[in-house]
C-alpha atoms as a PDB file:
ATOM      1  CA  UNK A   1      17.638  16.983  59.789  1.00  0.00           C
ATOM      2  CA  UNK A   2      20.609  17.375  57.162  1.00  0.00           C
ATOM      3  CA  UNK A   3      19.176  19.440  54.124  1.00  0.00           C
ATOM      4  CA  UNK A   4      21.821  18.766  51.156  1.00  0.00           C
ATOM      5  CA  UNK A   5      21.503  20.772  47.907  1.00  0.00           C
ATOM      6  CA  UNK A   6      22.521  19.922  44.220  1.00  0.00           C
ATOM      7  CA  UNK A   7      23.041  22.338  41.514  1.00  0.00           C
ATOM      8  CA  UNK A   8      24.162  21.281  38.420  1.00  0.00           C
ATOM      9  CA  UNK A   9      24.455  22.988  34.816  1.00  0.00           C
ATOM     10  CA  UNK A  10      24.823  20.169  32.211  1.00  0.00           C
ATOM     11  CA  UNK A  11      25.472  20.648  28.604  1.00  0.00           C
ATOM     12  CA  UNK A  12      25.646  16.655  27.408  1.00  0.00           C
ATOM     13  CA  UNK A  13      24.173  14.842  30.108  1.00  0.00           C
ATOM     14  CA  UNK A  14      27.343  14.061  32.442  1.00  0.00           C
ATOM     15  CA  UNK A  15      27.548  16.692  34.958  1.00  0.00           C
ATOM     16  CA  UNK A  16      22.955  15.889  35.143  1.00  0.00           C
ATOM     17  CA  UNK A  17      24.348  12.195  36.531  1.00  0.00           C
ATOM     18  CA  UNK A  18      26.958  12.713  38.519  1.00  0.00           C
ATOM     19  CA  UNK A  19      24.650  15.046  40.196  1.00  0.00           C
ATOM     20  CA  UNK A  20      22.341  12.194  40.872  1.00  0.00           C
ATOM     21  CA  UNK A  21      24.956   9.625  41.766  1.00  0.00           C
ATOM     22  CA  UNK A  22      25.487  12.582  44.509  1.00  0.00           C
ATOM     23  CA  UNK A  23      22.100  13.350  45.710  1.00  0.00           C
ATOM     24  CA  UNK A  24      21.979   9.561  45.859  1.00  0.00           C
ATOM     25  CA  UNK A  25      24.682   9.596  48.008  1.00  0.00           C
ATOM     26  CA  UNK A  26      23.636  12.498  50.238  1.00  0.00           C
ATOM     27  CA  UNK A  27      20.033  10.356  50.662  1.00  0.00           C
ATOM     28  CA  UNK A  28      21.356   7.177  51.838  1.00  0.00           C
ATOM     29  CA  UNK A  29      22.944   9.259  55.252  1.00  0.00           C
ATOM     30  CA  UNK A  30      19.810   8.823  57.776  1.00  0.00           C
ATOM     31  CA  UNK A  31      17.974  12.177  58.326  1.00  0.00           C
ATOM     32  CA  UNK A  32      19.030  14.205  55.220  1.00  0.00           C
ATOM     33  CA  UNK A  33      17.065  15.484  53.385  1.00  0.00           C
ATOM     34  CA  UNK A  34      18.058  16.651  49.943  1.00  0.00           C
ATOM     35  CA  UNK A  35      17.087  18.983  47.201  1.00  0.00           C
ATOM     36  CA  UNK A  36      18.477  18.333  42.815  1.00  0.00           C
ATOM     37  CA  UNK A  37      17.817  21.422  40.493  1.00  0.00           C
ATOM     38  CA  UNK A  38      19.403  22.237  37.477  1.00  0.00           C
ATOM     39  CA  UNK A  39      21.099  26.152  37.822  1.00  0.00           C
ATOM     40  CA  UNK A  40      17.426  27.465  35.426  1.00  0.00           C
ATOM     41  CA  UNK A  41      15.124  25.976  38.528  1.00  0.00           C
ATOM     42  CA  UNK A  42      17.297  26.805  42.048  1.00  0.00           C
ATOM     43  CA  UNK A  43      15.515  29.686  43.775  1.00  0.00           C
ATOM     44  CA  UNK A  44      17.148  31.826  46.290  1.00  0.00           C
ATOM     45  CA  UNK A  45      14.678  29.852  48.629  1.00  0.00           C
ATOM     46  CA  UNK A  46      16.543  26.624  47.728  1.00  0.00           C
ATOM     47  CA  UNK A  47      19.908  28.169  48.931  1.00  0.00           C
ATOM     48  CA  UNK A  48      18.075  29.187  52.202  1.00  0.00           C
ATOM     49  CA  UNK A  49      16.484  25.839  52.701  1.00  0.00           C
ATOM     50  CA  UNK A  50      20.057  23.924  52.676  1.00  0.00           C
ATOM     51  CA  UNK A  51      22.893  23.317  55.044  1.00  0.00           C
ATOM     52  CA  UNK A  52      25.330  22.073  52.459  1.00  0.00           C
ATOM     53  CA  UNK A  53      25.563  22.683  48.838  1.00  0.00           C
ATOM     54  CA  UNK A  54      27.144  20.524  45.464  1.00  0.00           C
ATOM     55  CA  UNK A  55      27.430  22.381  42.748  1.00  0.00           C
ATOM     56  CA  UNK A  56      28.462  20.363  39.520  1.00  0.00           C
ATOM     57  CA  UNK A  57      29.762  22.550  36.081  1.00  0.00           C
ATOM     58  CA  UNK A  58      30.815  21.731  32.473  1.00  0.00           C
ATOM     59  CA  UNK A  59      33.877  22.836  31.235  1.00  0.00           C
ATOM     60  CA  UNK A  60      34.876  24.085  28.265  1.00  0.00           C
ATOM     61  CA  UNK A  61      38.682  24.925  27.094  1.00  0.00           C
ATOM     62  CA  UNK A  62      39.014  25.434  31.009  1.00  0.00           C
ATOM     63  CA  UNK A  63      35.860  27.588  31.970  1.00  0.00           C
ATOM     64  CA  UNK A  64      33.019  27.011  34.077  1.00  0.00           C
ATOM     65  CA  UNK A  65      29.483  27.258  32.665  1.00  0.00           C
ATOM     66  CA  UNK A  66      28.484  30.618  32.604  1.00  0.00           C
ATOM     67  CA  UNK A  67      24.417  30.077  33.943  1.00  0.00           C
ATOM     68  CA  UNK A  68      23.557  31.628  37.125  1.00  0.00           C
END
């Protein structure tokens, strides 16, 4: 099994749906299994669980969020 995870950090809302459009994406491939957290809730466990990883970032005046 495929284990996809998303990690997003949204300020307004945007970056949280595209990372769902995504992880919808990701689901629809047969035998993946995939993971959404925003950047507060991923555990080093979740990293460890995957076999790909999306990560989705605001920008602002050119610079990625600064949440780890």
């Amino acid at each position: 099994m495929n284990k996809i995870l998303v990690i997003f950090d949204s300020a307004t809302g945007h970056t949280e749906k595209m990372a769902h459009l995504i992880a919808e994406g990701a689901h629809r491939i047969s035998e993946t299994g995939v993971r959404i957290k925003s950047v507060e809730e991923a555990t080093a466990e979740d990293v460890l669980w995957c076999d790909g990883l999306a990560v989705g970032s605001p920008t602002n005046m050119g610079i990625l969020s600064w949440k780890n």
